[in-house]
PDB file of N, CA and C in Angstrom:
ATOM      1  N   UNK A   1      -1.994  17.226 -30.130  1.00  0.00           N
ATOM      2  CA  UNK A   1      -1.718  17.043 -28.721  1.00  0.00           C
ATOM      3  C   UNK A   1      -0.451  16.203 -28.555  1.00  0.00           C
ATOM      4  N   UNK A   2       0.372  16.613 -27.694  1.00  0.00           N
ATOM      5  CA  UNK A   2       1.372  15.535 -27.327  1.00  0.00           C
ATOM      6  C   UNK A   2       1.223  14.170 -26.593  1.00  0.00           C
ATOM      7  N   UNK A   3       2.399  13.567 -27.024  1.00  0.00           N
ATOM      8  CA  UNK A   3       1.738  12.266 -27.196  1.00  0.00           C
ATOM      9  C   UNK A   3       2.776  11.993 -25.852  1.00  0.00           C
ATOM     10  N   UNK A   4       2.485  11.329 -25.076  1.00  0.00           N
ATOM     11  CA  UNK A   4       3.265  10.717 -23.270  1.00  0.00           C
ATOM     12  C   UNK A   4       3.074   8.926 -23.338  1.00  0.00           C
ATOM     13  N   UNK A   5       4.256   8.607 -23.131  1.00  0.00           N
ATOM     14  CA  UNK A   5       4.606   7.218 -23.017  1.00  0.00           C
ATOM     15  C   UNK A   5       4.773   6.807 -21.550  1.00  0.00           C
ATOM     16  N   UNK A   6       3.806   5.985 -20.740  1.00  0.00           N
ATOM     17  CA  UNK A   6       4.032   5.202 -19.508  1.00  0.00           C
ATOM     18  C   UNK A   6       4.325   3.913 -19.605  1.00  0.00           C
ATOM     19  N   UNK A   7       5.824   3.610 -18.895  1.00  0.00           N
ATOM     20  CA  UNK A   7       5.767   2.426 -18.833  1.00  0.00           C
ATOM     21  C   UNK A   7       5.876   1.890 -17.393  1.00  0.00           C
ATOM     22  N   UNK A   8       4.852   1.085 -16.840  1.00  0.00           N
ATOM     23  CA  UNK A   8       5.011   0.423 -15.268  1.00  0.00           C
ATOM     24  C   UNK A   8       5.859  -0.509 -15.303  1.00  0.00           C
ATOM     25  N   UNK A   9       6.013  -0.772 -14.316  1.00  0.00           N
ATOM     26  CA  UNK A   9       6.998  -1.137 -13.669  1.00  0.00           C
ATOM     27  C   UNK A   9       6.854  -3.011 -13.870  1.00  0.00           C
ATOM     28  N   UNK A  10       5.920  -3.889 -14.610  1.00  0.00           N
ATOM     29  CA  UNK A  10       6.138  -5.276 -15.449  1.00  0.00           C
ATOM     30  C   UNK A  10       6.505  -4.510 -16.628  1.00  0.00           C
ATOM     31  N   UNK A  11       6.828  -3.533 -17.110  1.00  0.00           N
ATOM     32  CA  UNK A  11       7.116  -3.169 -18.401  1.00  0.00           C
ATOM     33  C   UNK A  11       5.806  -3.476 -19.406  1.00  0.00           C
ATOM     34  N   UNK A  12       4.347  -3.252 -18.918  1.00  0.00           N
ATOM     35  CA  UNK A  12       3.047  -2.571 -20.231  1.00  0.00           C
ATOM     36  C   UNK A  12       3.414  -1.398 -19.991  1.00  0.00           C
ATOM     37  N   UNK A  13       2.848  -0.840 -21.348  1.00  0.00           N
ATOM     38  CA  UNK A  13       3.328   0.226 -22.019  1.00  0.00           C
ATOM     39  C   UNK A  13       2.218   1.028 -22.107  1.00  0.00           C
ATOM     40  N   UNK A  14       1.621   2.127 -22.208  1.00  0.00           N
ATOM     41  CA  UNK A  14       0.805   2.974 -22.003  1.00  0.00           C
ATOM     42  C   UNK A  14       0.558   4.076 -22.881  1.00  0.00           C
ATOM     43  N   UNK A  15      -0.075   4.503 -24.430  1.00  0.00           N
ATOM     44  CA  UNK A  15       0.507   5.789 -24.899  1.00  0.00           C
ATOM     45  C   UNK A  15      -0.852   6.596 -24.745  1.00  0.00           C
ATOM     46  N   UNK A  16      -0.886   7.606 -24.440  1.00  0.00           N
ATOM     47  CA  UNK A  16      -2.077   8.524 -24.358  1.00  0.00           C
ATOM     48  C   UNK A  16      -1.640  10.048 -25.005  1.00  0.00           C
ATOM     49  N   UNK A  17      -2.423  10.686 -25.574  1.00  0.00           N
ATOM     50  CA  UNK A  17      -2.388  11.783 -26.234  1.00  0.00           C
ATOM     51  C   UNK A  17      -2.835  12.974 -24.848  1.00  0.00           C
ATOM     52  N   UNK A  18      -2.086  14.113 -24.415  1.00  0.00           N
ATOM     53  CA  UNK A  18      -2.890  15.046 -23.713  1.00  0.00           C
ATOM     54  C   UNK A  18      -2.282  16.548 -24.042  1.00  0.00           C
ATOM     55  N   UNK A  19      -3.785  17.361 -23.922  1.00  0.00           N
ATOM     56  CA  UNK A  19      -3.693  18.546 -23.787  1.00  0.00           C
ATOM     57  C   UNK A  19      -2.474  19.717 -23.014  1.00  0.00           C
ATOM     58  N   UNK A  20      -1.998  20.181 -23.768  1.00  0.00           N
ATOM     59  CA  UNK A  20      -1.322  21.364 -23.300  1.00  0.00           C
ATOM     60  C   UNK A  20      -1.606  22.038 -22.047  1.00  0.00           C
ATOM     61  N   UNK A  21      -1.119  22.400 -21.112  1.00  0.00           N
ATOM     62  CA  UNK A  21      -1.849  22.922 -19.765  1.00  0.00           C
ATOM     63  C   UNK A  21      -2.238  22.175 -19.105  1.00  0.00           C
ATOM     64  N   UNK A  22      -2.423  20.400 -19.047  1.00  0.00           N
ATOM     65  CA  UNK A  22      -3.358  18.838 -18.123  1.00  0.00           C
ATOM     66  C   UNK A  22      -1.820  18.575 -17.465  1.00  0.00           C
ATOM     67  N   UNK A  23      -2.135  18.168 -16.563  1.00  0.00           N
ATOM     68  CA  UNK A  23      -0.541  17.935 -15.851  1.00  0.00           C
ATOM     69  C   UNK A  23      -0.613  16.046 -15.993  1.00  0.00           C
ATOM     70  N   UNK A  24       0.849  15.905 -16.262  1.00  0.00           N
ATOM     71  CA  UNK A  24       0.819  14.322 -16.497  1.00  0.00           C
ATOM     72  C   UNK A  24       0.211  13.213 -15.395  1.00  0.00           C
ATOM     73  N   UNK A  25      -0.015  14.020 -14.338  1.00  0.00           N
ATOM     74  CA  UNK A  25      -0.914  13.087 -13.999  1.00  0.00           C
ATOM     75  C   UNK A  25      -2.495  12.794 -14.033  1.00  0.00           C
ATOM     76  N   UNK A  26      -2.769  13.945 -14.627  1.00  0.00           N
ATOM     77  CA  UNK A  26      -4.331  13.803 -15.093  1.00  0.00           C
ATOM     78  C   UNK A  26      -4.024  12.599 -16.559  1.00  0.00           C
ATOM     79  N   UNK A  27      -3.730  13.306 -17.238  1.00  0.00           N
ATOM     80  CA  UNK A  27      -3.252  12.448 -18.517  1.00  0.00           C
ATOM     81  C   UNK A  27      -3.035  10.998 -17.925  1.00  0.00           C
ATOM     82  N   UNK A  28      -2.564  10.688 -17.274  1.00  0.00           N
ATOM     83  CA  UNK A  28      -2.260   9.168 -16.698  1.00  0.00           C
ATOM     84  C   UNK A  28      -3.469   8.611 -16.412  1.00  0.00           C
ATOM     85  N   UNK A  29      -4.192   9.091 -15.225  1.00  0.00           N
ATOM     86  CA  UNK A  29      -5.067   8.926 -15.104  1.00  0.00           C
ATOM     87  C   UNK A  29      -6.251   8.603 -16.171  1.00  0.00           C
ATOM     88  N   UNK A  30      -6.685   9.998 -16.805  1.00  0.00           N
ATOM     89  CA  UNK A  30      -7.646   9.413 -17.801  1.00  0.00           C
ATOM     90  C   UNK A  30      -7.036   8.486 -18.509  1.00  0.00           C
ATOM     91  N   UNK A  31      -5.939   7.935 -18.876  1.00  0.00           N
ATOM     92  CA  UNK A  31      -5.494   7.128 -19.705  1.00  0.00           C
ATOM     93  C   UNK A  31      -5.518   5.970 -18.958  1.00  0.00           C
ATOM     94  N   UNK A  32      -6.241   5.922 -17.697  1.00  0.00           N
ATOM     95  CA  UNK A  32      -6.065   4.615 -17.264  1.00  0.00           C
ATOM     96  C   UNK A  32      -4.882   3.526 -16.619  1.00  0.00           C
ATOM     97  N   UNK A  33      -3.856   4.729 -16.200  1.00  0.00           N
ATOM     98  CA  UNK A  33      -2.342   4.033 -15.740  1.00  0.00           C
ATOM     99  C   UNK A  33      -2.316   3.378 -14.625  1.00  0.00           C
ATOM    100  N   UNK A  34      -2.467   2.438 -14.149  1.00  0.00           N
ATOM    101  CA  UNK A  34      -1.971   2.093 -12.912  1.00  0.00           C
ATOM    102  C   UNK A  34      -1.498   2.415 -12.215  1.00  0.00           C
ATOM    103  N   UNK A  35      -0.214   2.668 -12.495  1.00  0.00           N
ATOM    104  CA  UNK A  35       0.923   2.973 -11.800  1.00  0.00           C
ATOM    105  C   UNK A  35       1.184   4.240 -11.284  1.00  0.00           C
ATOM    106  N   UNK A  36      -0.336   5.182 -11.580  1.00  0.00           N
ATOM    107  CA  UNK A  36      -0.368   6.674 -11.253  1.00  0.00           C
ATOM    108  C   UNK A  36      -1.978   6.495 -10.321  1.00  0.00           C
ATOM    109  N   UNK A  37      -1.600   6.660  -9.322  1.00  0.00           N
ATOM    110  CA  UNK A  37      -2.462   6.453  -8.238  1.00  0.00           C
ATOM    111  C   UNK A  37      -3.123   8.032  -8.229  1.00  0.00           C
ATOM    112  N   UNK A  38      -2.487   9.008  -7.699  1.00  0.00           N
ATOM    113  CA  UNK A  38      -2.924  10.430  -7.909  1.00  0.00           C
ATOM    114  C   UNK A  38      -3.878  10.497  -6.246  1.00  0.00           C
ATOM    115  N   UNK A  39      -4.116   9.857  -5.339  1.00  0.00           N
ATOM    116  CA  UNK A  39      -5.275   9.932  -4.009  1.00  0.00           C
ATOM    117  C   UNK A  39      -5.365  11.059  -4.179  1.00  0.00           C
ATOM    118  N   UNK A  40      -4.502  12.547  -3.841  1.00  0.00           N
ATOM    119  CA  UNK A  40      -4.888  13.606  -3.568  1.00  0.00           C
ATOM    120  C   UNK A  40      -5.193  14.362  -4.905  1.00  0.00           C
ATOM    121  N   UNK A  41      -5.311  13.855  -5.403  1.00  0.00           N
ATOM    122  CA  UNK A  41      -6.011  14.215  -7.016  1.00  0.00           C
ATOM    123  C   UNK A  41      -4.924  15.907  -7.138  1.00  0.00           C
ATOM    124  N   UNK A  42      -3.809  15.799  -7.219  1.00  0.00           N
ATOM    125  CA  UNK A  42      -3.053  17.058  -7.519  1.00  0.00           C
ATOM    126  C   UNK A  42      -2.505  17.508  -6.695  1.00  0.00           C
ATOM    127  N   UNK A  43      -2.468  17.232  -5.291  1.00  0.00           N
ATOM    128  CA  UNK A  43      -2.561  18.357  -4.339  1.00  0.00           C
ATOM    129  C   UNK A  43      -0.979  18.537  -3.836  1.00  0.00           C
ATOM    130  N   UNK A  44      -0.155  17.512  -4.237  1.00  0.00           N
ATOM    131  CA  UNK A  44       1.373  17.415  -3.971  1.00  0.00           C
ATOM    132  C   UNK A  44       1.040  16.954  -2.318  1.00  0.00           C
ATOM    133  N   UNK A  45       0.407  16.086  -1.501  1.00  0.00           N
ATOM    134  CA  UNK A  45       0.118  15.557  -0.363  1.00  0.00           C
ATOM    135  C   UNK A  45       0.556  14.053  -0.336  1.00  0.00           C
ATOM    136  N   UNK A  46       0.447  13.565  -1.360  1.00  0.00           N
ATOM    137  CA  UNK A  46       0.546  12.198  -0.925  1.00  0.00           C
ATOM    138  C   UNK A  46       1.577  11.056  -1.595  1.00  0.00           C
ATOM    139  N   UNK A  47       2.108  11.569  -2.620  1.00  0.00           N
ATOM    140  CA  UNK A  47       3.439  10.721  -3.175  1.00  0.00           C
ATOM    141  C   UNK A  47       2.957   9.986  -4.038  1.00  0.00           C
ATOM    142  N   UNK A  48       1.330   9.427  -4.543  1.00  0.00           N
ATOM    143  CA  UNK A  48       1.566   8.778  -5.668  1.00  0.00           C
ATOM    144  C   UNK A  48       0.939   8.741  -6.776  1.00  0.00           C
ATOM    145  N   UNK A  49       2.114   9.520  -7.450  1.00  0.00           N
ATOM    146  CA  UNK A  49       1.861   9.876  -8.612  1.00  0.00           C
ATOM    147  C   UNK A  49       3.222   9.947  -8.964  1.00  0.00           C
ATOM    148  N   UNK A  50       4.462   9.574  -8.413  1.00  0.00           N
ATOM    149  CA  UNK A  50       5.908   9.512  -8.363  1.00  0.00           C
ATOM    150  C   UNK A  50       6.014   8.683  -9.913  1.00  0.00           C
ATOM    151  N   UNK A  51       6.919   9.324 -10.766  1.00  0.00           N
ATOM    152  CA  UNK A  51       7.257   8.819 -11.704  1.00  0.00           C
ATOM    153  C   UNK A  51       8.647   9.241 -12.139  1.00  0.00           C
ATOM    154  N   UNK A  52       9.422   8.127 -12.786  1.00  0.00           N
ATOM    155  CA  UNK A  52      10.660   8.599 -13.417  1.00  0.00           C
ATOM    156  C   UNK A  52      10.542   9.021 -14.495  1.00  0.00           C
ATOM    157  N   UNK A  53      11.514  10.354 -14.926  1.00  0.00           N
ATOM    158  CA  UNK A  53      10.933  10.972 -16.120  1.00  0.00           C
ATOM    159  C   UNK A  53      12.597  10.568 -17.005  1.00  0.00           C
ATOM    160  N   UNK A  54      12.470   9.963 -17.962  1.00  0.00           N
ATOM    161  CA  UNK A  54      13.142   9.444 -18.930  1.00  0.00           C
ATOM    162  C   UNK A  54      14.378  10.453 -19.462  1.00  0.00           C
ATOM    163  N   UNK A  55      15.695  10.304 -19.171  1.00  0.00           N
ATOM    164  CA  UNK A  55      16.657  11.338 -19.375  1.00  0.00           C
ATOM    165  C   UNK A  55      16.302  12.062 -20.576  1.00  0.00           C
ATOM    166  N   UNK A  56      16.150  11.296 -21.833  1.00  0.00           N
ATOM    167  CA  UNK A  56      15.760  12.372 -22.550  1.00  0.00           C
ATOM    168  C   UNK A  56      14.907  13.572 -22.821  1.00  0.00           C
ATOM    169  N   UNK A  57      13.996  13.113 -21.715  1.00  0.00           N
ATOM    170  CA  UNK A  57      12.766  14.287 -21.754  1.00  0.00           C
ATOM    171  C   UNK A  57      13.146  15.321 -20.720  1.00  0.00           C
ATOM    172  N   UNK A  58      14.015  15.270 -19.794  1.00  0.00           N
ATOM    173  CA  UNK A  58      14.073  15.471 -18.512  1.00  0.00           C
ATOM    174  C   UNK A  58      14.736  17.587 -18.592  1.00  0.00           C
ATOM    175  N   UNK A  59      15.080  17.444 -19.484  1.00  0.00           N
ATOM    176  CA  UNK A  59      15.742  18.649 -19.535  1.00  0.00           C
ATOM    177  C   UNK A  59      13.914  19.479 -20.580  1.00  0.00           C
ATOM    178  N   UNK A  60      13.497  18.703 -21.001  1.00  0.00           N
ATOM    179  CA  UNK A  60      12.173  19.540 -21.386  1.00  0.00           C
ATOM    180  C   UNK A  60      11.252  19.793 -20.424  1.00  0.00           C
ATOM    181  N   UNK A  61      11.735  19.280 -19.375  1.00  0.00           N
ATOM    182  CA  UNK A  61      10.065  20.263 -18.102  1.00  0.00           C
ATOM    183  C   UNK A  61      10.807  21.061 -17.005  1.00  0.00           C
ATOM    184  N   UNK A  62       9.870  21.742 -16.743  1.00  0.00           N
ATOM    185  CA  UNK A  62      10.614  22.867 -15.753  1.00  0.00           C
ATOM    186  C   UNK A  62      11.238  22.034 -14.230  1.00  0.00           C
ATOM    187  N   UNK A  63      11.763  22.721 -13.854  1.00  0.00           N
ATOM    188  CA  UNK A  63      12.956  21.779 -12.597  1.00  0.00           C
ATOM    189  C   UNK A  63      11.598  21.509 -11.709  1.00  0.00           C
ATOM    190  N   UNK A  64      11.853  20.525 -10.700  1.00  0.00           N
ATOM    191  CA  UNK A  64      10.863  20.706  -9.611  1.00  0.00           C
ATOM    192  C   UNK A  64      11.229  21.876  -8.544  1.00  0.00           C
ATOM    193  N   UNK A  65      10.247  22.573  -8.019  1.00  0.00           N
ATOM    194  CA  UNK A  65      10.210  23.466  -7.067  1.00  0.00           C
ATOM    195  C   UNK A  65      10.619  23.039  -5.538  1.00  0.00           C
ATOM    196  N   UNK A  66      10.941  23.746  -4.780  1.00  0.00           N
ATOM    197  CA  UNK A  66      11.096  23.946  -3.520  1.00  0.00           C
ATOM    198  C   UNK A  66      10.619  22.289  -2.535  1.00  0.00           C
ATOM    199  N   UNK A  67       9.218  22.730  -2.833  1.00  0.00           N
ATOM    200  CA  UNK A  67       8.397  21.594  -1.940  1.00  0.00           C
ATOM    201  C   UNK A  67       8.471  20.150  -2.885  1.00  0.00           C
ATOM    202  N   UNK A  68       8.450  20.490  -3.408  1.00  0.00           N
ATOM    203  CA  UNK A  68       8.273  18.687  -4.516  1.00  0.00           C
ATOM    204  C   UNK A  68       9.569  18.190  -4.063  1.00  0.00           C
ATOM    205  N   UNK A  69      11.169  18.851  -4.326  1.00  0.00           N
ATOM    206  CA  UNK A  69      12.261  18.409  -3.945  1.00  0.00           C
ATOM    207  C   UNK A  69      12.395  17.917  -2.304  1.00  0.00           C
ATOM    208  N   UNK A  70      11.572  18.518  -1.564  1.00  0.00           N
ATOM    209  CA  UNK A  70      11.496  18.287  -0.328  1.00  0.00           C
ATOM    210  C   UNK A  70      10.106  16.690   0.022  1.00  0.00           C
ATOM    211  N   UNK A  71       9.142  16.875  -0.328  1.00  0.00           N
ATOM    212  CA  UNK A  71       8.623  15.651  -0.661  1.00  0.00           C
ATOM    213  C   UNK A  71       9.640  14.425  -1.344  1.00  0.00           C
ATOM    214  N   UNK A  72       9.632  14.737  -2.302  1.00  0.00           N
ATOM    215  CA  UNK A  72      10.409  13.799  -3.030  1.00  0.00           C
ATOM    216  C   UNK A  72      11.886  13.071  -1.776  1.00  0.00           C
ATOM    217  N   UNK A  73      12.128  13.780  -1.568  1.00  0.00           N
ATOM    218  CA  UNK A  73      13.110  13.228  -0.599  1.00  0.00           C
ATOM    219  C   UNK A  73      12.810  12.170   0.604  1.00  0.00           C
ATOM    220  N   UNK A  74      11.376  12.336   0.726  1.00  0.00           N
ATOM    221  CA  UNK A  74      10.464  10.889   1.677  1.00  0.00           C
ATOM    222  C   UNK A  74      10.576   9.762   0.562  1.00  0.00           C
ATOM    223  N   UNK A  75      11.287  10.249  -0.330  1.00  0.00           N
ATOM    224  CA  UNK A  75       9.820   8.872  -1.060  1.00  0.00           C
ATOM    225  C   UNK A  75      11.542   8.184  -1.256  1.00  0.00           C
ATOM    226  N   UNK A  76      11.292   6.682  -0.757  1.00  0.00           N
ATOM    227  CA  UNK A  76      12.645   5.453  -0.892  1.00  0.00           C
ATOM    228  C   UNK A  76      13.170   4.940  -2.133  1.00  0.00           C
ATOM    229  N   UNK A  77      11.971   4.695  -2.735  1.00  0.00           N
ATOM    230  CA  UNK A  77      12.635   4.847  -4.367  1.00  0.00           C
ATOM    231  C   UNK A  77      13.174   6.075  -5.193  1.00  0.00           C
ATOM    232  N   UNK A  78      13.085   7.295  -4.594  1.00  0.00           N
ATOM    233  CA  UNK A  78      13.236   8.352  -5.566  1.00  0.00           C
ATOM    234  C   UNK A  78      14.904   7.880  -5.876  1.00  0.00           C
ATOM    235  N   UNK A  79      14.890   8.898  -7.240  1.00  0.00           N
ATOM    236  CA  UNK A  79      16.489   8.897  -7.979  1.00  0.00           C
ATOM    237  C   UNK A  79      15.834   9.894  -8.355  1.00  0.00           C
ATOM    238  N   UNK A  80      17.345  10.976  -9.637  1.00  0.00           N
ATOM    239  CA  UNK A  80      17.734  11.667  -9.633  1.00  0.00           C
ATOM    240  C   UNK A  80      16.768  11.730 -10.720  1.00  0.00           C
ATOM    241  N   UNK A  81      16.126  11.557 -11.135  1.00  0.00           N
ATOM    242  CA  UNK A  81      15.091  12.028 -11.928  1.00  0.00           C
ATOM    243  C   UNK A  81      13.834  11.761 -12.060  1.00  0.00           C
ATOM    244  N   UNK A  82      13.348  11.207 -10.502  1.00  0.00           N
ATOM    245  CA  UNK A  82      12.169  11.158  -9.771  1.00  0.00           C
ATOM    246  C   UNK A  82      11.496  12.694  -9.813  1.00  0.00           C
ATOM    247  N   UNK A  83      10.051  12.886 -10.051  1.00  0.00           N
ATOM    248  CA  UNK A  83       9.374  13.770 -10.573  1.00  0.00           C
ATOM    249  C   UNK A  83       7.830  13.439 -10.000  1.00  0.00           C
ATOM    250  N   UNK A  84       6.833  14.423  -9.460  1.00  0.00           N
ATOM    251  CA  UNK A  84       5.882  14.209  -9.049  1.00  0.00           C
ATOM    252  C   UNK A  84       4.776  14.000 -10.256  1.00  0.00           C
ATOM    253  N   UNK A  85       3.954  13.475 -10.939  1.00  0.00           N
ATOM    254  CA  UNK A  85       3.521  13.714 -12.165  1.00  0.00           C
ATOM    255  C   UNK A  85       2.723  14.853 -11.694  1.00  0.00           C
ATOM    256  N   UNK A  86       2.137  15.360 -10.740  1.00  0.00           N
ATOM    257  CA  UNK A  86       1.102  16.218 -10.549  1.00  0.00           C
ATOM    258  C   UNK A  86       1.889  17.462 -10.697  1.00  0.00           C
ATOM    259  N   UNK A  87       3.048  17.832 -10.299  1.00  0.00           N
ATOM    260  CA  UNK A  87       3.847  18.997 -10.947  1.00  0.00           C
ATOM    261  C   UNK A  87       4.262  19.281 -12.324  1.00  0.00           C
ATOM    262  N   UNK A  88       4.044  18.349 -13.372  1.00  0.00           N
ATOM    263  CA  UNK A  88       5.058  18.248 -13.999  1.00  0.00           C
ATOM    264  C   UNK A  88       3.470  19.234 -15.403  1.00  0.00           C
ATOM    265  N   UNK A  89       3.353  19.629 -15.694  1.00  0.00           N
ATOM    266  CA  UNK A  89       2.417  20.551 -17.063  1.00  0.00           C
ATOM    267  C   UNK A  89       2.901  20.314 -18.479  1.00  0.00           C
ATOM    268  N   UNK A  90       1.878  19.300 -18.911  1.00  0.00           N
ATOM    269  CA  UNK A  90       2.089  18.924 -20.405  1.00  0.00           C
ATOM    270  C   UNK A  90       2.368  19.987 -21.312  1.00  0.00           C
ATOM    271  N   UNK A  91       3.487  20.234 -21.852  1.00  0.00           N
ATOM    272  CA  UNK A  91       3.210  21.033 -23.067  1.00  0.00           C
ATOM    273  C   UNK A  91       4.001  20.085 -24.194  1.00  0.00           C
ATOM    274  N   UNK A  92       4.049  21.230 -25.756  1.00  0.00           N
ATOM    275  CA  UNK A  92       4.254  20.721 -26.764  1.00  0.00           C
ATOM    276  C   UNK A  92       5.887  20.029 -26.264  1.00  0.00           C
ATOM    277  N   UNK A  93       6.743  20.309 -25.813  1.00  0.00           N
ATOM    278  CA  UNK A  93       8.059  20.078 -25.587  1.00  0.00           C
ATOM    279  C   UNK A  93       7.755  18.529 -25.471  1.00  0.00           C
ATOM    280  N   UNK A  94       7.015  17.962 -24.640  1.00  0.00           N
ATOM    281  CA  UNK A  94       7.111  17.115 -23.624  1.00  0.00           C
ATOM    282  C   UNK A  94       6.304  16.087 -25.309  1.00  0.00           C
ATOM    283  N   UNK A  95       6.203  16.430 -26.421  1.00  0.00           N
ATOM    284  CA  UNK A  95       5.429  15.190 -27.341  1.00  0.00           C
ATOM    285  C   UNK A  95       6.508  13.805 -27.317  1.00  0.00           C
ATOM    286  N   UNK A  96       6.429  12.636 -27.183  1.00  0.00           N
ATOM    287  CA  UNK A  96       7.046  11.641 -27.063  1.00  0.00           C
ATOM    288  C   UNK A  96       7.921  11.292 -25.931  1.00  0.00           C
ATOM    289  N   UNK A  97       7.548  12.043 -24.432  1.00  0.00           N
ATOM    290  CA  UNK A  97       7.928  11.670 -22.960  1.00  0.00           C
ATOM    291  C   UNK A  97       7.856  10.447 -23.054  1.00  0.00           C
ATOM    292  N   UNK A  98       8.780  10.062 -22.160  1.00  0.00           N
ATOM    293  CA  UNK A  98       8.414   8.486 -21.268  1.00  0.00           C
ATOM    294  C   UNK A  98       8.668   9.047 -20.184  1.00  0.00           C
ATOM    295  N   UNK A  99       7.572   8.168 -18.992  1.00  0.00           N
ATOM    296  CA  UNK A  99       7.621   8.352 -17.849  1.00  0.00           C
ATOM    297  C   UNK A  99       7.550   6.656 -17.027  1.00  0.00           C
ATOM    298  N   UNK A 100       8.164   6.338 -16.752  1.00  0.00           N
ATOM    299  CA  UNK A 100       8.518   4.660 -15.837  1.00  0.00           C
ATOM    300  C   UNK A 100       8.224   5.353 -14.342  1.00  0.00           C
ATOM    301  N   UNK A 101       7.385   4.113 -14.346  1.00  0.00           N
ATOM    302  CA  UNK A 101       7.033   4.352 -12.239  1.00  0.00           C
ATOM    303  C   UNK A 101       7.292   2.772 -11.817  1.00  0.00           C
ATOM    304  N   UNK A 102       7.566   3.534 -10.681  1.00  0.00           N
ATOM    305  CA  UNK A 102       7.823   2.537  -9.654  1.00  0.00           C
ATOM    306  C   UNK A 102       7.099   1.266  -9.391  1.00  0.00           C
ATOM    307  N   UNK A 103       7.267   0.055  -9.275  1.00  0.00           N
ATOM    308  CA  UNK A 103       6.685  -0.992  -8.346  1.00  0.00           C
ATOM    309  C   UNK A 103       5.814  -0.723  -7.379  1.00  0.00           C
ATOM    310  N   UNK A 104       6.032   0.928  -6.398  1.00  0.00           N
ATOM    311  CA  UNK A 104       5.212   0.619  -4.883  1.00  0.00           C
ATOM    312  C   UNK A 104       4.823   2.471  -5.474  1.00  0.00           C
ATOM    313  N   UNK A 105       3.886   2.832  -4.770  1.00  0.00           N
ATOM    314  CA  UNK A 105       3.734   4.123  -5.165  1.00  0.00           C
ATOM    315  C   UNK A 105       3.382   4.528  -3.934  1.00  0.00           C
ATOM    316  N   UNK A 106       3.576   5.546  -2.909  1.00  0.00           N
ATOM    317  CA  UNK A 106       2.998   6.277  -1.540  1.00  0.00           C
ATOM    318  C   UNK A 106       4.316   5.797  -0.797  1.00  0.00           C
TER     319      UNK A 106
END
């Protein structure tokens, strides 16, 4: 399983192993992240699950779609490689991601 690195935003560090096909924010979740709130448990509704996805990984997940880019554009912290975790689908590419979130999440 690939292995996903969270780091929040005091800088703890987070490593959890997840399944191929679990979207990084389930993975966060069961792993216990803080910093991945998830309320709408997937649903792309509510903003927190906002994470920065680490330049190097960034070219390994598919672009965000239509609506995420349009969400994403509410959210005050986003930058240019702000990423919803609930969009984002673990696969093998993604073994040794880092993903850094924000201070405020929603």
């Amino acid at each position: 399983m690939p292995k996903l690195i969270f780091v929040e935003h005091d800088g703890t560090t987070v490593e959890t192993e997840a399944p191929v096909g679990e979207t990084v924010m389930r993975a966060a979740r069961a792993a216990g992240v803080a910093g991945i709130v998830g309320e709408c448990g997937g649903g792309m509704s509510c903003l927190t699950c906002h994470c920065y996805v680490a330049r190097a990984a960034i070219d390994r997940i598919a672009p965000a779609g239509p609506v995420e880019r349009e969400l994403l554009g509410c959210v005050v912290t986003a930058q240019e490689n702000s990423r919803l975790a609930c969009q984002i689908v673990v696969t093998a590419a993604l073994d040794g991601a880092r993903f850094d979130l924000p201070a405020w999440q929603g």
